[in-house]
N, C-alpha and C. Protein backbone atom coordinates (compact mmCIF):
# COMPACT_ATOMS: atom_id res chain seq x y z
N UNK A 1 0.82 -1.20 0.00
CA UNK A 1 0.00 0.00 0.00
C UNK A 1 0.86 1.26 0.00
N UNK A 2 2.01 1.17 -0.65
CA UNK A 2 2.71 2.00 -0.71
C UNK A 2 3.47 2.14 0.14
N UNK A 3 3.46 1.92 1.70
CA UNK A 3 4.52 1.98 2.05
C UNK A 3 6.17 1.28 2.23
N UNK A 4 7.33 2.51 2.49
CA UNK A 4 8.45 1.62 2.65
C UNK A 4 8.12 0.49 3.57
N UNK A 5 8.76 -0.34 3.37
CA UNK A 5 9.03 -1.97 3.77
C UNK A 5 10.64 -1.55 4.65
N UNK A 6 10.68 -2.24 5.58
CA UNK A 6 11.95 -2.61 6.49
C UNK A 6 12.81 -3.69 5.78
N UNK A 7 13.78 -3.85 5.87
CA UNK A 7 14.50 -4.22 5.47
C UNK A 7 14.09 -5.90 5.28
N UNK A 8 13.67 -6.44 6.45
CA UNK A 8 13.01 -7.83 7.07
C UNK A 8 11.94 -8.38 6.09
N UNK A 9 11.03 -7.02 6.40
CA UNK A 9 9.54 -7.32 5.79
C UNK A 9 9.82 -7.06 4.13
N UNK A 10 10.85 -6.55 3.73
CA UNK A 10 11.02 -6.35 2.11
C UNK A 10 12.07 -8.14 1.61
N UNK A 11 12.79 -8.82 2.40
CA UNK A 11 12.88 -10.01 2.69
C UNK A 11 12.44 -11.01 2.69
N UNK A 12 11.31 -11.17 3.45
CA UNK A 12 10.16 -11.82 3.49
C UNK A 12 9.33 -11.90 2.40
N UNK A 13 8.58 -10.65 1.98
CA UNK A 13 8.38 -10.19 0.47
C UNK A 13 8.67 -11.01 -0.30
N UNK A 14 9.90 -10.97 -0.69
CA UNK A 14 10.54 -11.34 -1.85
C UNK A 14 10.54 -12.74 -1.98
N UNK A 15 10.85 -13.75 -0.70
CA UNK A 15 10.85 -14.92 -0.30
C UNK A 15 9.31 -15.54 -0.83
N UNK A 16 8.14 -15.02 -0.94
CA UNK A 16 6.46 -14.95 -0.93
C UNK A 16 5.77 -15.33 0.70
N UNK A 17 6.10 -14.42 1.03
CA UNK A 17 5.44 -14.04 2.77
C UNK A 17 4.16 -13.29 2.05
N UNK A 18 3.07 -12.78 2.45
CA UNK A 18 1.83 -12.50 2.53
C UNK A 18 2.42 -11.25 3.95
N UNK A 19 2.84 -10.08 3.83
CA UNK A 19 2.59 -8.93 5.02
C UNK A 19 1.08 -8.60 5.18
N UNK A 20 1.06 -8.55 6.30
CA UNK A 20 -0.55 -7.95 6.73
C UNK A 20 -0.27 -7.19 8.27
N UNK A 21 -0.62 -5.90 8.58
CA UNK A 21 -0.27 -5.04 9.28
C UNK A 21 -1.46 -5.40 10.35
N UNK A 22 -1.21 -5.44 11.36
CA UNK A 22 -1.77 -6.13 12.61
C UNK A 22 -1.17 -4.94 13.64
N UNK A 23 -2.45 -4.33 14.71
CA UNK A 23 -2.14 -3.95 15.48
C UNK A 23 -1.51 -4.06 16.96
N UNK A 24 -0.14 -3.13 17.14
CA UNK A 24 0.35 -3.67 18.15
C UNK A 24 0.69 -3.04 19.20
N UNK A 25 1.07 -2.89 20.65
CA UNK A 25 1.24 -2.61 21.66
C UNK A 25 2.58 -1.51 21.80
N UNK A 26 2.82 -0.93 22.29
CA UNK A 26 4.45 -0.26 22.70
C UNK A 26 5.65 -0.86 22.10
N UNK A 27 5.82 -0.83 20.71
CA UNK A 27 6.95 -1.57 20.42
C UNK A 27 7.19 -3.07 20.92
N UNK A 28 5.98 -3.93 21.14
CA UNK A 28 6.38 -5.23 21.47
C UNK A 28 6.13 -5.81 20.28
N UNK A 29 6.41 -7.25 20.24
CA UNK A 29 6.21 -8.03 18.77
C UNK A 29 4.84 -8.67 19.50
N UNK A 30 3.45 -8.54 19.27
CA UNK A 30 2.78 -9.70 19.30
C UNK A 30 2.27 -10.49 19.04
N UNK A 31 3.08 -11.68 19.33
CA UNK A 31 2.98 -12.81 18.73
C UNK A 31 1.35 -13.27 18.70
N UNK A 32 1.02 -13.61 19.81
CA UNK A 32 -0.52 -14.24 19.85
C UNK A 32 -1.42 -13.44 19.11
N UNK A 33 -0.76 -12.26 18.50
CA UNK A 33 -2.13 -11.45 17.85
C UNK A 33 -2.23 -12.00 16.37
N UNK A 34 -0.79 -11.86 16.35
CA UNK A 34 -0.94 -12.56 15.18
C UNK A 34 -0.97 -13.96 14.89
N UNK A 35 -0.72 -14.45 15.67
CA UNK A 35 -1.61 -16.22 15.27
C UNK A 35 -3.08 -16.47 15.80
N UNK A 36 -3.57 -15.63 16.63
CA UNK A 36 -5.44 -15.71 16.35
C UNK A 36 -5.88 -14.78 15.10
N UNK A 37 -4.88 -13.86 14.34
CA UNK A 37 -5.27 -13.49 13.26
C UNK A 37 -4.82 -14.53 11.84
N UNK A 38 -4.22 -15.49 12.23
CA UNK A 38 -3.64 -16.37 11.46
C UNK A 38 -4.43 -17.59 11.10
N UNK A 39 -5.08 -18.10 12.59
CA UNK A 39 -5.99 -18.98 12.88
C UNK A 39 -7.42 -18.34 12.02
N UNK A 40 -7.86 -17.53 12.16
CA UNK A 40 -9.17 -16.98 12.04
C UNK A 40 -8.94 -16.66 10.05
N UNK A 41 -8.29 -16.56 9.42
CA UNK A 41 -7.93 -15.84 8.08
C UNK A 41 -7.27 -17.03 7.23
N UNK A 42 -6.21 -17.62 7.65
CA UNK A 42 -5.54 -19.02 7.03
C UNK A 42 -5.44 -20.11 7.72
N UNK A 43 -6.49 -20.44 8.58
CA UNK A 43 -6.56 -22.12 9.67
C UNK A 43 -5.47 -22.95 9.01
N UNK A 44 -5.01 -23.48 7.69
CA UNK A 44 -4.25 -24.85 7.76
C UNK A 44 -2.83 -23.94 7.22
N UNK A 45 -2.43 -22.48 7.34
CA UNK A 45 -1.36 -21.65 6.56
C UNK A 45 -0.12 -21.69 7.93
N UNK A 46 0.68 -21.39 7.46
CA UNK A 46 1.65 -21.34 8.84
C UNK A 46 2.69 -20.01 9.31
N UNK A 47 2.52 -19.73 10.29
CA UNK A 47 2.69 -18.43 11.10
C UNK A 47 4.61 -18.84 11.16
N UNK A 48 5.30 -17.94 10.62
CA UNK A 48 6.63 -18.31 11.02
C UNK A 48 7.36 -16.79 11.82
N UNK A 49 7.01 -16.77 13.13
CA UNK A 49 7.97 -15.62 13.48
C UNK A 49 9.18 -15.12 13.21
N UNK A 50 9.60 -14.49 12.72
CA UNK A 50 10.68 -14.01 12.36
C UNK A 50 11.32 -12.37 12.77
N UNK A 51 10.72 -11.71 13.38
CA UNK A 51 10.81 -10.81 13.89
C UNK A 51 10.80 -10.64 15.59
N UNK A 52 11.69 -11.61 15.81
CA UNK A 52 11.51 -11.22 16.99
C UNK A 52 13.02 -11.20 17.86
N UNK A 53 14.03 -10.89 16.84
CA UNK A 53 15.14 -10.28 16.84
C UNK A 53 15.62 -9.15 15.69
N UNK A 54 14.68 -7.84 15.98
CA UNK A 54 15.26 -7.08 14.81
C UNK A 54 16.17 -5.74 15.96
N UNK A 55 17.57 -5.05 14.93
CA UNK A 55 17.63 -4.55 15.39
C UNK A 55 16.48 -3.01 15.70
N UNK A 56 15.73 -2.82 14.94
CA UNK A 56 15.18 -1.76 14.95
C UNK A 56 14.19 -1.65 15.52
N UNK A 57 13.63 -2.87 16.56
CA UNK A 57 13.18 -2.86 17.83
C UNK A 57 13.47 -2.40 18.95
N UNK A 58 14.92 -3.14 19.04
CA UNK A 58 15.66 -2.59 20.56
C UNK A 58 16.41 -1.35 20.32
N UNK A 59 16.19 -0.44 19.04
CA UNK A 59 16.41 1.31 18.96
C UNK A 59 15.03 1.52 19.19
N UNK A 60 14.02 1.40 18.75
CA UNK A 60 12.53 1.82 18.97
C UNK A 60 11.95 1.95 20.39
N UNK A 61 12.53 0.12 21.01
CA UNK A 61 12.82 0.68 22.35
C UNK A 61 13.51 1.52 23.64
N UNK A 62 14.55 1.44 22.69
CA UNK A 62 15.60 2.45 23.88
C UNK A 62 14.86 3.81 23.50
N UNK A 63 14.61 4.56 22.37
CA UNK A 63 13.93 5.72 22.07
C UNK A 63 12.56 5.78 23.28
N UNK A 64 11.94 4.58 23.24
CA UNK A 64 10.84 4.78 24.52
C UNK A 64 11.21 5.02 25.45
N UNK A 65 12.58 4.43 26.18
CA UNK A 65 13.20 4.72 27.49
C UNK A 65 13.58 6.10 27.47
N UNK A 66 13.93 6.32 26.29
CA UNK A 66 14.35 7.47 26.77
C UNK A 66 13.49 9.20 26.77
N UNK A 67 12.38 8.51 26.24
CA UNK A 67 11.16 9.44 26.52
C UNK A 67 10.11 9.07 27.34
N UNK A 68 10.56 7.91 28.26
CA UNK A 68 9.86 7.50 29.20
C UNK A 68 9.99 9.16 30.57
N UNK A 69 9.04 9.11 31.32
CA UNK A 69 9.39 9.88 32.66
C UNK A 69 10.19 9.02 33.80
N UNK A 70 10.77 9.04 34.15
CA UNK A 70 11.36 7.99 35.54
C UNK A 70 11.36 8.69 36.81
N UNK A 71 10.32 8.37 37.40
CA UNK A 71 10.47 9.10 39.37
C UNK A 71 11.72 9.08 39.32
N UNK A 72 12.11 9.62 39.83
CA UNK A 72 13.54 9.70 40.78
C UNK A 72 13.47 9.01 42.05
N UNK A 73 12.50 8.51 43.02
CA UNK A 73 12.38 7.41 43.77
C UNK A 73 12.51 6.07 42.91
N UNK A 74 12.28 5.63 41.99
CA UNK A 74 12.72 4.66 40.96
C UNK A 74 14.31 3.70 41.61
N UNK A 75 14.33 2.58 41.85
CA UNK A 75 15.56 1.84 42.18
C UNK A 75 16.23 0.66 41.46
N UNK A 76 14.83 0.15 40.83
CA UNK A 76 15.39 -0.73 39.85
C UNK A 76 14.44 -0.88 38.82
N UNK A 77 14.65 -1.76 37.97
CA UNK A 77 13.48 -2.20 36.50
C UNK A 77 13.81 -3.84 36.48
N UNK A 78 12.58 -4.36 36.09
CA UNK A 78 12.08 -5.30 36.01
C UNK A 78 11.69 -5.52 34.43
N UNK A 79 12.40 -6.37 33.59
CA UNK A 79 11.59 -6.65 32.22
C UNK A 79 11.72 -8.23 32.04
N UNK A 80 10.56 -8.75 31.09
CA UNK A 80 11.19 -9.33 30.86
C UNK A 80 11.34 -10.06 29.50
N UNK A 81 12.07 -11.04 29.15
CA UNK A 81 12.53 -11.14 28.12
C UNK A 81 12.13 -13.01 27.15
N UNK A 82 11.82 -12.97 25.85
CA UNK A 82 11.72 -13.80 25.17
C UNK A 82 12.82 -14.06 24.41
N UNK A 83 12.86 -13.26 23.74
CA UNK A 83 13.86 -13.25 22.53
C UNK A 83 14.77 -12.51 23.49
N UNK A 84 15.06 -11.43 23.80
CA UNK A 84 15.98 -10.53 24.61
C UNK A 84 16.01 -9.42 23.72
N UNK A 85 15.01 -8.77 22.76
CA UNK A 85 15.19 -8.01 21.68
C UNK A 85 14.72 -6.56 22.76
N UNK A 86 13.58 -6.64 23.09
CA UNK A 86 12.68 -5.02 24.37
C UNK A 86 13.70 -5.42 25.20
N UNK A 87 14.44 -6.16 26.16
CA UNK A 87 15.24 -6.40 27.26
C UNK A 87 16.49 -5.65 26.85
N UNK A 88 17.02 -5.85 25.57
CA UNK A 88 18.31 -5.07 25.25
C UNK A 88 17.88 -3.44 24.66
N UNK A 89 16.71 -3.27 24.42
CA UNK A 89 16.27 -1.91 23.87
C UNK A 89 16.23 -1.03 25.06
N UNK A 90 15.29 -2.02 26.19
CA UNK A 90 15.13 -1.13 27.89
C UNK A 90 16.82 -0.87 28.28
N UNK A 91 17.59 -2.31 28.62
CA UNK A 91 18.79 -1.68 28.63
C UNK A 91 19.46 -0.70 28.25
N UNK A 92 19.46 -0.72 26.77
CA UNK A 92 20.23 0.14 26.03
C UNK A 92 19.72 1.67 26.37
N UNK A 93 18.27 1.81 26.10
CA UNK A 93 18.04 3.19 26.62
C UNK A 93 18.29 3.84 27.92
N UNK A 94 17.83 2.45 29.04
CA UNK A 94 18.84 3.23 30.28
C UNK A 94 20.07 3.46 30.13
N UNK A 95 21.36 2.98 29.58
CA UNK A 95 22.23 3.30 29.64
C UNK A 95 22.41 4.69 28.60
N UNK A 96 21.56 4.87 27.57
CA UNK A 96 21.78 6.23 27.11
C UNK A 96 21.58 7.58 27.90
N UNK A 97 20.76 7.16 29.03
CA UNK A 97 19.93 8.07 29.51
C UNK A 97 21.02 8.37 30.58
N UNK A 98 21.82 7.62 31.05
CA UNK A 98 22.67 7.81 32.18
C UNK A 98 22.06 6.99 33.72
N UNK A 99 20.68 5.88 33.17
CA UNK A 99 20.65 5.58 34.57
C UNK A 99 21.43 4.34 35.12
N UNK A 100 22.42 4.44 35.36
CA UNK A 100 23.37 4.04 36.09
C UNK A 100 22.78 3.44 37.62
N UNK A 101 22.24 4.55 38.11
CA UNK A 101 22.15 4.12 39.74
C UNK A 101 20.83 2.94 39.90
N UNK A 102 20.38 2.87 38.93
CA UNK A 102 19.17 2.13 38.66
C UNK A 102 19.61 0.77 38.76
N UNK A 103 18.93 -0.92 39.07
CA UNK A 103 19.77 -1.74 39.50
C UNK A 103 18.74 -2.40 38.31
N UNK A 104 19.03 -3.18 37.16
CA UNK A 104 18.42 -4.00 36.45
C UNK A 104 17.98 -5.50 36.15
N UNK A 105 16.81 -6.09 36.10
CA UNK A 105 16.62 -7.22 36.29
C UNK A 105 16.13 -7.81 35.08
N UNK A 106 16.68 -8.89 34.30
CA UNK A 106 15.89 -9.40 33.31
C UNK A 106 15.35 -10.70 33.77
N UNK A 107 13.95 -11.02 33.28
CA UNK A 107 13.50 -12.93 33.58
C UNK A 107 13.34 -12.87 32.79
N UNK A 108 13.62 -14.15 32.18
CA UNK A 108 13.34 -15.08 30.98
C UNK A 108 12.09 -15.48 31.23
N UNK A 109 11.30 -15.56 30.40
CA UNK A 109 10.45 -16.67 29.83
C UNK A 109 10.88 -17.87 30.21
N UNK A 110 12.03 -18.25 29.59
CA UNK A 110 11.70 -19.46 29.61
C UNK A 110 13.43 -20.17 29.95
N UNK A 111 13.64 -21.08 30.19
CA UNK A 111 15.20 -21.54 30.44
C UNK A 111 16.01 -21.57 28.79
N UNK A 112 17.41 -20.78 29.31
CA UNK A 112 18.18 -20.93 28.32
C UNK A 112 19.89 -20.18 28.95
N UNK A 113 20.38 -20.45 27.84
CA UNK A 113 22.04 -19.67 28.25
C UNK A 113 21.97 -18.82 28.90
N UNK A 114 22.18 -18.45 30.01
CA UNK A 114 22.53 -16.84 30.64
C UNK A 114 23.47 -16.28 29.78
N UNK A 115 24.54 -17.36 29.50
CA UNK A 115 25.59 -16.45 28.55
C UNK A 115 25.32 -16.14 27.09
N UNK A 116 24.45 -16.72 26.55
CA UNK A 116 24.23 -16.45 25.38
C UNK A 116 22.43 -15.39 25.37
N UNK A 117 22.34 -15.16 26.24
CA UNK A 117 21.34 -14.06 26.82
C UNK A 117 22.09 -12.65 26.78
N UNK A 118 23.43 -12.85 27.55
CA UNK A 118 23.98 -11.40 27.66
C UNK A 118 24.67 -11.36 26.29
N UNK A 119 25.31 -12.36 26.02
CA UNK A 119 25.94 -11.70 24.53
C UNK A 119 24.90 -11.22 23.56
N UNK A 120 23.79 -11.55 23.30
CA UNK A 120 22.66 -11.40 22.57
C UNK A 120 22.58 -9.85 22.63
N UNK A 121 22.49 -9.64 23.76
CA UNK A 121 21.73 -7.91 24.66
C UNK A 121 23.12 -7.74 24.47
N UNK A 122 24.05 -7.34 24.92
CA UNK A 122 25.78 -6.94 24.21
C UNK A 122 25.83 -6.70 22.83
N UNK A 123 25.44 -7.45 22.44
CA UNK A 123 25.10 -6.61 21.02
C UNK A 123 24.46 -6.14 20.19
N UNK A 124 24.03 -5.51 21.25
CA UNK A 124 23.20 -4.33 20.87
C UNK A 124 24.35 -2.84 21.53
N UNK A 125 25.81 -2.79 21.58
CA UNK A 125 26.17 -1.62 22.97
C UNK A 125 25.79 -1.57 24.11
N UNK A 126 25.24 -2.86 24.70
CA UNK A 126 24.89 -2.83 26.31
C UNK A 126 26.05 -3.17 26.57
N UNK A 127 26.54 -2.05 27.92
CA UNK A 127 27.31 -2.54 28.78
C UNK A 127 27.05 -2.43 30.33
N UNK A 128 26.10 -1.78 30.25
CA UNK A 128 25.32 -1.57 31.39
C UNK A 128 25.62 -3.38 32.55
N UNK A 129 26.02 -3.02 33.77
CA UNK A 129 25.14 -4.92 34.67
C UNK A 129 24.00 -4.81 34.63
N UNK A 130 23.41 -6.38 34.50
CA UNK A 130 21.64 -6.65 34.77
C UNK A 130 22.42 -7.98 35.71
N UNK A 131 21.03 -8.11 36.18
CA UNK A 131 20.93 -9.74 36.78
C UNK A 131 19.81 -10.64 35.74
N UNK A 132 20.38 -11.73 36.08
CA UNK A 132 18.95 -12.57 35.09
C UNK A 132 18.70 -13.48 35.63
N UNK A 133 16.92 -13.36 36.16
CA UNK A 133 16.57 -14.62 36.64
C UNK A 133 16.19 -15.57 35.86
N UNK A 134 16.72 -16.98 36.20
CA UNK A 134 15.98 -18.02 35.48
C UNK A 134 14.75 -18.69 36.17
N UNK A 135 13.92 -18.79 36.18
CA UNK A 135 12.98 -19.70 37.09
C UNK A 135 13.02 -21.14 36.78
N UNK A 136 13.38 -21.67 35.38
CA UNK A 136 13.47 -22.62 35.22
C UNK A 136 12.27 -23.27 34.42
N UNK A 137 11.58 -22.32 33.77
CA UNK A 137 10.58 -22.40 32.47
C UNK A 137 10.81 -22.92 31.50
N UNK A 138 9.78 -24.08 30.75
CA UNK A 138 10.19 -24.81 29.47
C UNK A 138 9.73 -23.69 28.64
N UNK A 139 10.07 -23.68 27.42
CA UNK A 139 9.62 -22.49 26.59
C UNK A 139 7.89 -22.51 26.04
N UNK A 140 7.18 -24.24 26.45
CA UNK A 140 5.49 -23.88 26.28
C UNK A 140 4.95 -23.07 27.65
N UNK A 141 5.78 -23.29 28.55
CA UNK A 141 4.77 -23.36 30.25
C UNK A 141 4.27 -21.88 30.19
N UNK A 142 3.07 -21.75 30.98
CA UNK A 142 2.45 -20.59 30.90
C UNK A 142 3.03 -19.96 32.50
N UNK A 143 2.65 -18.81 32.93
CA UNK A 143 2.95 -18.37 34.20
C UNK A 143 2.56 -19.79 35.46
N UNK A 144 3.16 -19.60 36.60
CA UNK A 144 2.07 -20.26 37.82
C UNK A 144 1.51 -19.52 38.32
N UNK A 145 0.24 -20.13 39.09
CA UNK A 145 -0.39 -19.76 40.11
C UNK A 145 -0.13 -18.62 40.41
N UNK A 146 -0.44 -17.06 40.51
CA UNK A 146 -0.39 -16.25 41.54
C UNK A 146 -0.94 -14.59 41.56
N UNK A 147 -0.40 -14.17 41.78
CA UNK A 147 -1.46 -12.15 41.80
C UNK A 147 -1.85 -12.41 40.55
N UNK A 148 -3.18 -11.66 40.64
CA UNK A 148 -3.17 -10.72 39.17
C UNK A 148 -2.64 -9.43 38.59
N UNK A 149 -1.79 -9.25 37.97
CA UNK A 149 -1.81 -7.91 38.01
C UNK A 149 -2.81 -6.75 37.59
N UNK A 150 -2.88 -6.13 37.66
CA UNK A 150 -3.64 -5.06 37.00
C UNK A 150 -3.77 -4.28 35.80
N UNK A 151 -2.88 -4.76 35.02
CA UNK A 151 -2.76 -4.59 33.36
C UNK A 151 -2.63 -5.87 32.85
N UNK A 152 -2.80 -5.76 31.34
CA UNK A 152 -2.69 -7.10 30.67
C UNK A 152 -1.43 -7.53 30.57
N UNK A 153 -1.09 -8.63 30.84
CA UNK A 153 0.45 -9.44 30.82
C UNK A 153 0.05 -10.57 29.69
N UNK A 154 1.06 -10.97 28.75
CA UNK A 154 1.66 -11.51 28.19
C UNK A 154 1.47 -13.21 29.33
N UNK A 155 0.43 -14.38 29.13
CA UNK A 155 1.28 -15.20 30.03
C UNK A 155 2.20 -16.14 30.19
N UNK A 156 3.19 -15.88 29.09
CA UNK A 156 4.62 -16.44 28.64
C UNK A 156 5.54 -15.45 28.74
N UNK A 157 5.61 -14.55 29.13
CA UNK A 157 6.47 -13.92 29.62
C UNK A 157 6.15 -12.99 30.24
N UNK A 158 5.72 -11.65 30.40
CA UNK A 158 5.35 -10.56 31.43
C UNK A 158 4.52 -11.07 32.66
N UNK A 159 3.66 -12.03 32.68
CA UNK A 159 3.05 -12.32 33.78
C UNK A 159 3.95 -13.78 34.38
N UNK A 160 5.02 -14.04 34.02
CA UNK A 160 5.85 -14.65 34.70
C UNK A 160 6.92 -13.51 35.35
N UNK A 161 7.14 -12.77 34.92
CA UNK A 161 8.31 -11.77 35.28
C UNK A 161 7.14 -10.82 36.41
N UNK A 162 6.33 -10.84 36.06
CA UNK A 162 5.03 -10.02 37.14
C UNK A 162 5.28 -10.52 38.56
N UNK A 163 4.81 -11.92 38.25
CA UNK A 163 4.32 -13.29 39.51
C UNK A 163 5.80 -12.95 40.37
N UNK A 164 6.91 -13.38 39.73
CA UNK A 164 8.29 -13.75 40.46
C UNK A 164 8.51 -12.18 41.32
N UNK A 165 8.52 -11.05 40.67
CA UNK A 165 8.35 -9.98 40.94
C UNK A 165 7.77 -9.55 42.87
N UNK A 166 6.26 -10.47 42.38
CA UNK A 166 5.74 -9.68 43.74
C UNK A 166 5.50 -10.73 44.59
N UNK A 167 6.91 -12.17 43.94
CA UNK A 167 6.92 -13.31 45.80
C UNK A 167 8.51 -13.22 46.06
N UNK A 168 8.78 -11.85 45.49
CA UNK A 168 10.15 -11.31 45.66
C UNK A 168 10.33 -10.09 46.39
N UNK A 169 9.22 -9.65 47.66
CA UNK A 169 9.31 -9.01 47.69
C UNK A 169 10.54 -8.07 47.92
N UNK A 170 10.33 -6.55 48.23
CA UNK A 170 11.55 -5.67 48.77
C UNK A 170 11.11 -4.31 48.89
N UNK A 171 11.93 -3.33 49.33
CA UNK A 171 11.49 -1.95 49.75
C UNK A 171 11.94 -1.00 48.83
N UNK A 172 12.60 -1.87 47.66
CA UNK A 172 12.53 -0.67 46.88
C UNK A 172 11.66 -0.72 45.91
N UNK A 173 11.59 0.80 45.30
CA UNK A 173 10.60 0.87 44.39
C UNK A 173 11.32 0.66 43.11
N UNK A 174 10.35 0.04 42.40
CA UNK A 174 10.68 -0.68 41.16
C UNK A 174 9.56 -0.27 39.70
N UNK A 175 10.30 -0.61 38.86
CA UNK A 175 9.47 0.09 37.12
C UNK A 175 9.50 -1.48 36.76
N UNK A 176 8.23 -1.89 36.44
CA UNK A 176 8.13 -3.02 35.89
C UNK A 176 7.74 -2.52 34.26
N UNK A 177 8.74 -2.90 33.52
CA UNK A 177 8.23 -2.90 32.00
C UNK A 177 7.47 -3.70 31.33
N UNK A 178 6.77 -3.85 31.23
CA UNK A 178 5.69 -4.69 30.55
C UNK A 178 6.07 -4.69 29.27
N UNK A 179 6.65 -5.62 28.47
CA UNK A 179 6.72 -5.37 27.11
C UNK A 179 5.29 -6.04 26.15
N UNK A 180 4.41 -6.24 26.52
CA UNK A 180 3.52 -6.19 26.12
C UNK A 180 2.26 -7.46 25.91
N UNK A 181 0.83 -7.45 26.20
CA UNK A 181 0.06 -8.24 26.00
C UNK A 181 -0.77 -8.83 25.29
């Protein structure tokens, strides 16, 4: 429909992908939107994610961080991560921004390399420390048992990084990023 194509989606294109523009959340990729739009439009066609390591996500995201507001009571951030694509964008923008004193936490979704987690987010220019929890998630399992939160979570990843969050408690105040539901 005339518009430029990304580099990915002009890729895909060419390969014979079918693009169809699906609405989405704060710079997250969502996935489930687009496979109940996949299900409902092509039932026996097949959904192949491929976007869910671009770099021009985790700039899209650091650009949000860095037009985010941040209290200054603020102590740490909470995201969390699938691919590690919003996890290295949140990073990256805190570290553009200078928040340093800020203490960072990534959870996985789901179990995998810690080390091949940080090199992932490293290259993107993170040099920022995070910590990374693993809980020990297969990559189908949905959240367990616990709060609801009060916005929509993701329950493969944000409402696992939610749950662990608040049976963790602590006294400082914390920015939970939601990358999206």
């Amino acid at each position: 429909d005339g518009k430029l194509l990304r580099k990915t989606q002009q890729q895909s294109q060419e390969a014979g992908a079918q693009l169809v523009s699906l609405p989405a959340g704060r710079s997250a990729i969502l996935f489930h939107r687009a496979r109940r739009w996949m299900q409902e439009n092509f039932p026996s066609g097949y959904l192949m994610p491929n976007a869910l390591k671009l770099p021009e996500t985790v700039e899209e995201t650091a650009a949000e961080v860095l037009n985010t507001t941040w209290p200054t009571q603020i102590h740490r951030v909470v995201v969390s991560a699938s691919s590690g694509t919003i996890a290295a964008g949140v990073l990256l923008g805190m570290q553009q921004r200078g928040l340093s004193r800020l203490s960072a936490i990534v959870h996985l979704g789901y179990s995998r390399s810690e080390e091949a987690v940080r090199r992932y987010i490293s290259s993107y220019g993170v040099t920022r420390q995070f910590q990374i929890v693993d809980e020990g998630y297969a990559y189908r399992d949905t959240a367990r048992a616990g709060d609801t939160p009060p916005f929509p979570c993701n329950p493969y990843y944000d409402l696992k990084a939610w749950r662990w969050l608040k049976s963790a408690p602590t006294s400082d105040p914390t920015l939970f990023w939601n990358i999206g539901a």
